[in-house]
N, C-alpha and C. Protein backbone atom coordinates (compact mmCIF):
# COMPACT_ATOMS: atom_id res chain seq x y z
N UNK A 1 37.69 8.97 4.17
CA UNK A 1 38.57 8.12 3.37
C UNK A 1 38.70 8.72 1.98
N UNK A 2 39.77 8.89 1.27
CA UNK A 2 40.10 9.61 0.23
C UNK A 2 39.78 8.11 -0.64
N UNK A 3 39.45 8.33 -1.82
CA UNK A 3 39.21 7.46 -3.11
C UNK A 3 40.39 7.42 -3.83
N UNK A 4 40.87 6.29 -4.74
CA UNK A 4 42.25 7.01 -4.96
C UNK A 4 41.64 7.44 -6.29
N UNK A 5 42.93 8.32 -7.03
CA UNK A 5 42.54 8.98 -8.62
C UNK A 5 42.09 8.06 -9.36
N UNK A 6 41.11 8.56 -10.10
CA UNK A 6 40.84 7.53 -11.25
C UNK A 6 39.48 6.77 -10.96
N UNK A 7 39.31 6.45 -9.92
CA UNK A 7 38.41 6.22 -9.19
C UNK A 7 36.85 6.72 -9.50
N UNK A 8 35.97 5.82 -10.21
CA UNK A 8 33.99 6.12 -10.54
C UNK A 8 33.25 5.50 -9.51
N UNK A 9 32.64 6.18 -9.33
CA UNK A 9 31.33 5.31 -8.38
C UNK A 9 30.88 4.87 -9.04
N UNK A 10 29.82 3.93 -8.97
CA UNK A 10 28.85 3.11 -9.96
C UNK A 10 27.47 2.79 -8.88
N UNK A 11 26.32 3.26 -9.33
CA UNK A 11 25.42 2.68 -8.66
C UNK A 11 25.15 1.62 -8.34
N UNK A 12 24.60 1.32 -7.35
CA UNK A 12 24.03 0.14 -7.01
C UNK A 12 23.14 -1.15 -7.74
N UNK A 13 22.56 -0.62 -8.67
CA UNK A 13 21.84 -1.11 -9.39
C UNK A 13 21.22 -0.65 -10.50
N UNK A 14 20.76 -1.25 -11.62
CA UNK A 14 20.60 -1.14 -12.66
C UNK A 14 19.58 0.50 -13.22
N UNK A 15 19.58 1.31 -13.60
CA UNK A 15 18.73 2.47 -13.82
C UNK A 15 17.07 2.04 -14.31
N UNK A 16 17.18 0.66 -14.67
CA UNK A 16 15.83 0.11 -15.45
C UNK A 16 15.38 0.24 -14.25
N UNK A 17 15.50 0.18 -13.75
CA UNK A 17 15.17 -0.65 -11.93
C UNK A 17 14.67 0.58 -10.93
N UNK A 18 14.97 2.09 -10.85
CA UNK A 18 14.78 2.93 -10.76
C UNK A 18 13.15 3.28 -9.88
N UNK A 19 12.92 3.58 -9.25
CA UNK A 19 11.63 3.43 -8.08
C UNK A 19 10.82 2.01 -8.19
N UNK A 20 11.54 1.30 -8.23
CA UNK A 20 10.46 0.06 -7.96
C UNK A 20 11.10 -0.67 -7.06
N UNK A 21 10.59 -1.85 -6.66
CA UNK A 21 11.54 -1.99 -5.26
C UNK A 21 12.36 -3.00 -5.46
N UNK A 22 13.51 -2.94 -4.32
CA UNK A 22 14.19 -3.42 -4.19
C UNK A 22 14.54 -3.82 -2.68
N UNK A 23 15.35 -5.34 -2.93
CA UNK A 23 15.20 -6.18 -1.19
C UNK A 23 13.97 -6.69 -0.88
N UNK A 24 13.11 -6.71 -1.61
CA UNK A 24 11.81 -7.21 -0.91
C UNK A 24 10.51 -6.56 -1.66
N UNK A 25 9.30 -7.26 -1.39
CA UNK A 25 8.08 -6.69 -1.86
C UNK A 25 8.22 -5.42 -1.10
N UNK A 26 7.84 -4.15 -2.25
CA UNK A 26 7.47 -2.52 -1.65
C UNK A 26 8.56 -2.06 -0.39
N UNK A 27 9.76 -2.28 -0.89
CA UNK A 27 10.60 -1.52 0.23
C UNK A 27 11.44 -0.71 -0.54
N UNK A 28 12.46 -0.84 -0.28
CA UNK A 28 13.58 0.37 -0.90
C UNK A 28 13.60 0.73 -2.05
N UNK A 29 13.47 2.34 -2.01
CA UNK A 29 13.44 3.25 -3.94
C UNK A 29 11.78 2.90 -4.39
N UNK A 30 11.24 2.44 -3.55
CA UNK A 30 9.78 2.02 -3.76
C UNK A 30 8.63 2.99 -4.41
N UNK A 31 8.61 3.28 -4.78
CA UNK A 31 7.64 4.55 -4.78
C UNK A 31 5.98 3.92 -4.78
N UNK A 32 6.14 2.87 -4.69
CA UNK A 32 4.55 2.13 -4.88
C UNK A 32 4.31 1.59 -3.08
N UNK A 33 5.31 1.79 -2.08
CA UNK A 33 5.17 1.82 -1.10
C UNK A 33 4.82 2.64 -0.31
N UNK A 34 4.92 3.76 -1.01
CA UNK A 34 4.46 5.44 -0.62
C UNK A 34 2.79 6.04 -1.01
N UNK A 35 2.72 4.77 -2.40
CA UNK A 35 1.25 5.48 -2.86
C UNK A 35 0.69 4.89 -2.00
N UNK A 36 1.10 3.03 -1.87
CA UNK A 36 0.36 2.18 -1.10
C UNK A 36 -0.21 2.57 0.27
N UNK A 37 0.78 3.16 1.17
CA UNK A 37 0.70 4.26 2.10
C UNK A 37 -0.85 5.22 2.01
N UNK A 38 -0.91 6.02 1.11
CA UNK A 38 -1.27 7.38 0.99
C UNK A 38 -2.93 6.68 0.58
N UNK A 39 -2.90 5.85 -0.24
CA UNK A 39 -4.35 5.38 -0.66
C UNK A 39 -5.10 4.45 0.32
N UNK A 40 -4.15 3.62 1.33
CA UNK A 40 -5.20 3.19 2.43
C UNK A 40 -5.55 4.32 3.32
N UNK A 41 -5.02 5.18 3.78
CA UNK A 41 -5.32 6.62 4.68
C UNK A 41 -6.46 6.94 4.34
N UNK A 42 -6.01 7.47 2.71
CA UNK A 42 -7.46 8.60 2.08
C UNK A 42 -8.57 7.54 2.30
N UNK A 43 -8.63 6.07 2.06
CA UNK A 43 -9.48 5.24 1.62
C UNK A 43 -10.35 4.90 3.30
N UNK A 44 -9.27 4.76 4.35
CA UNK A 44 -9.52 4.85 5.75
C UNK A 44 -10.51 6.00 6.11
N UNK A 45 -9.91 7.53 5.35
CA UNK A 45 -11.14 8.31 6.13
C UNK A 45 -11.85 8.63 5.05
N UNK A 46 -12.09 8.21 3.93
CA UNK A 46 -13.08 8.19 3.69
C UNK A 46 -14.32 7.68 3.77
N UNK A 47 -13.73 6.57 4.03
CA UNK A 47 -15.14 5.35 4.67
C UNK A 47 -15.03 5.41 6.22
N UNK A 48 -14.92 6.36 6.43
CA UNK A 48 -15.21 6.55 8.59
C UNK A 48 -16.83 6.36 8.90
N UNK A 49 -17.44 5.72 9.24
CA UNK A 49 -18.63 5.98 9.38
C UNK A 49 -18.49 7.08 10.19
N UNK A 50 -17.91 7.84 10.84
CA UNK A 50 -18.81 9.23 11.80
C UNK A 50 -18.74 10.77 10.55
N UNK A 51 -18.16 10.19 9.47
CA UNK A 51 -18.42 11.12 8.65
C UNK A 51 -20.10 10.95 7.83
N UNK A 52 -20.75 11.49 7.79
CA UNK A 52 -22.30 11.34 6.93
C UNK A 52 -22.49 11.72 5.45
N UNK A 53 -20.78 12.17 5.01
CA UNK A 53 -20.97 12.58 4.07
C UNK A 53 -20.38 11.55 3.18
N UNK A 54 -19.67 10.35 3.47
CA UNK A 54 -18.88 9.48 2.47
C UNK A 54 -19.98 9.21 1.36
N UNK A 55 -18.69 8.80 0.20
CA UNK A 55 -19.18 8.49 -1.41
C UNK A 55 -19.58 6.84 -0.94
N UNK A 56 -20.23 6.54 -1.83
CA UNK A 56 -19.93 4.80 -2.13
C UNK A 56 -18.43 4.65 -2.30
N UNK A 57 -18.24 3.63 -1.59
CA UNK A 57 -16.49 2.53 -1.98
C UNK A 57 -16.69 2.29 -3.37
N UNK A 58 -17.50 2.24 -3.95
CA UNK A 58 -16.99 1.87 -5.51
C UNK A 58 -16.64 2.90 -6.30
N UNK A 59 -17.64 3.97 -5.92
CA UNK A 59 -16.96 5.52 -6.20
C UNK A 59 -15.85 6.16 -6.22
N UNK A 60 -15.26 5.97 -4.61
CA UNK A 60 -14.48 6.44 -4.07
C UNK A 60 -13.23 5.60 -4.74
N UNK A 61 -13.32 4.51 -4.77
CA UNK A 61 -11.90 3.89 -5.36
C UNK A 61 -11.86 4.17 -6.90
N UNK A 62 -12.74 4.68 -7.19
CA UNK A 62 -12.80 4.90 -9.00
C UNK A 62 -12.08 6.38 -8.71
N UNK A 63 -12.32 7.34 -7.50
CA UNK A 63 -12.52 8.85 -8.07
C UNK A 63 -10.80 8.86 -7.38
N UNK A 64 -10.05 7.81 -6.26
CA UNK A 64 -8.71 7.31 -5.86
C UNK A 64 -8.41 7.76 -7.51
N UNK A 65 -8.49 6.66 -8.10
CA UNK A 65 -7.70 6.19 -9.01
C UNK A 65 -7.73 7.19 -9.97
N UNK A 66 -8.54 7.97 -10.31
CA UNK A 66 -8.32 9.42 -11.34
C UNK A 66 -7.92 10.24 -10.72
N UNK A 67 -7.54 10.73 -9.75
CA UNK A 67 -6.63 11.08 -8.86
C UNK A 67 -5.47 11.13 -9.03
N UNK A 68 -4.88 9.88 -8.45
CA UNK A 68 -3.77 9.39 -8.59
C UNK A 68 -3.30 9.39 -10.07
N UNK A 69 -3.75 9.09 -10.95
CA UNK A 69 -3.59 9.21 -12.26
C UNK A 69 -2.64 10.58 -12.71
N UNK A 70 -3.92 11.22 -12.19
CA UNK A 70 -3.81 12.66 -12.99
C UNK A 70 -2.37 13.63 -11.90
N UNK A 71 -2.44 13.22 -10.43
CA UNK A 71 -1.16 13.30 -9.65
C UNK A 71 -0.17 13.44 -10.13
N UNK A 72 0.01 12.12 -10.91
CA UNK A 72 1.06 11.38 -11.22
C UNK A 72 1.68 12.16 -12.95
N UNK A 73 0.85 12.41 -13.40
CA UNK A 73 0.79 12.55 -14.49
C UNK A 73 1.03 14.72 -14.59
N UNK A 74 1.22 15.09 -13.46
CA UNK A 74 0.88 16.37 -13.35
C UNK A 74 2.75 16.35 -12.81
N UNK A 75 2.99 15.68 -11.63
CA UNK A 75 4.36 15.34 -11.40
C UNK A 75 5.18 15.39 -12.14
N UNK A 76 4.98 14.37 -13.01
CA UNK A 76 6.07 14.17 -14.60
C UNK A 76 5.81 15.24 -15.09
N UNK A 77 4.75 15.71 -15.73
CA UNK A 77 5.14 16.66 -16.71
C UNK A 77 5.94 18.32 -15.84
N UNK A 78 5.69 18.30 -14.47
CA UNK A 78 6.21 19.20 -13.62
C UNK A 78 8.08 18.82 -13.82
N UNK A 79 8.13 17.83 -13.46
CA UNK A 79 9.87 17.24 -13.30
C UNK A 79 10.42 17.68 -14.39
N UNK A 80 9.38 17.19 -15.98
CA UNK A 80 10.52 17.19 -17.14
C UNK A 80 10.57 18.71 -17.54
N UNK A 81 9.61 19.76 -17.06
CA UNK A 81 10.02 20.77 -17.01
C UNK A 81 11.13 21.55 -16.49
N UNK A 82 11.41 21.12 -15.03
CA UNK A 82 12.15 21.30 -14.52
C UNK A 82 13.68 20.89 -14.88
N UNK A 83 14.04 19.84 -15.34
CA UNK A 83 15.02 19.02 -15.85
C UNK A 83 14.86 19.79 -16.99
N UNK A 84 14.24 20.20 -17.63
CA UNK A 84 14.73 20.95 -19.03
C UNK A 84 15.17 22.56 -19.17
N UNK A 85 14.32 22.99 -17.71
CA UNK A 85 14.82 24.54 -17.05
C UNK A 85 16.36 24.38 -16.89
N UNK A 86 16.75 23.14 -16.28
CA UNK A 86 18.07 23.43 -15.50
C UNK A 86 19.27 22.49 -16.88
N UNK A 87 18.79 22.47 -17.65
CA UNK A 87 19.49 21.94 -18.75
C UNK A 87 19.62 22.57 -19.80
N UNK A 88 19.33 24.23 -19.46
CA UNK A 88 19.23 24.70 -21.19
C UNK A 88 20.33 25.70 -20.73
């Protein structure tokens, strides 16, 4: 289908709004549905009992969370590099 001239798209929704979710608790553009994901797994095998080597759970969700932190924080400063490579 041709658009006629003149014609902007406009997103869907607001840019404030931008990975958090939308339609529902942790669904669409979610990105906290993805960590949510990724931290019961790690958290699953880490506490396997047939492993002999697990941390304490209180550990382990402390050493999660500096993790994830520093992930997160390694990401961004990766992106705004990138966004500033392809912008100069």
């Amino acid at each position: 289908m041709d658009l006629p001239d003149g014609f902007i798209e406009l997103h869907l929704y607001d840019y404030k709004n931008v990975l958090r979710p939308r339609g529902g608790k942790l669904k669409k553009e979610s990105l906290s549905a993805y960590i949510l994901d990724r931290l019961e797994g790690l958290f699953e095998s880490w506490t396997d009992e047939r492993y002999g080597d697990n941390p304490e759970v209180t550990e382990l969700i402390a050493q999660l969370q500096t993790n994830m932190r520093e992930e997160v924080d390694e990401a961004w400063r990766e992106f705004f590099k990138r966004i500033n490579t392809k912008n100069q």
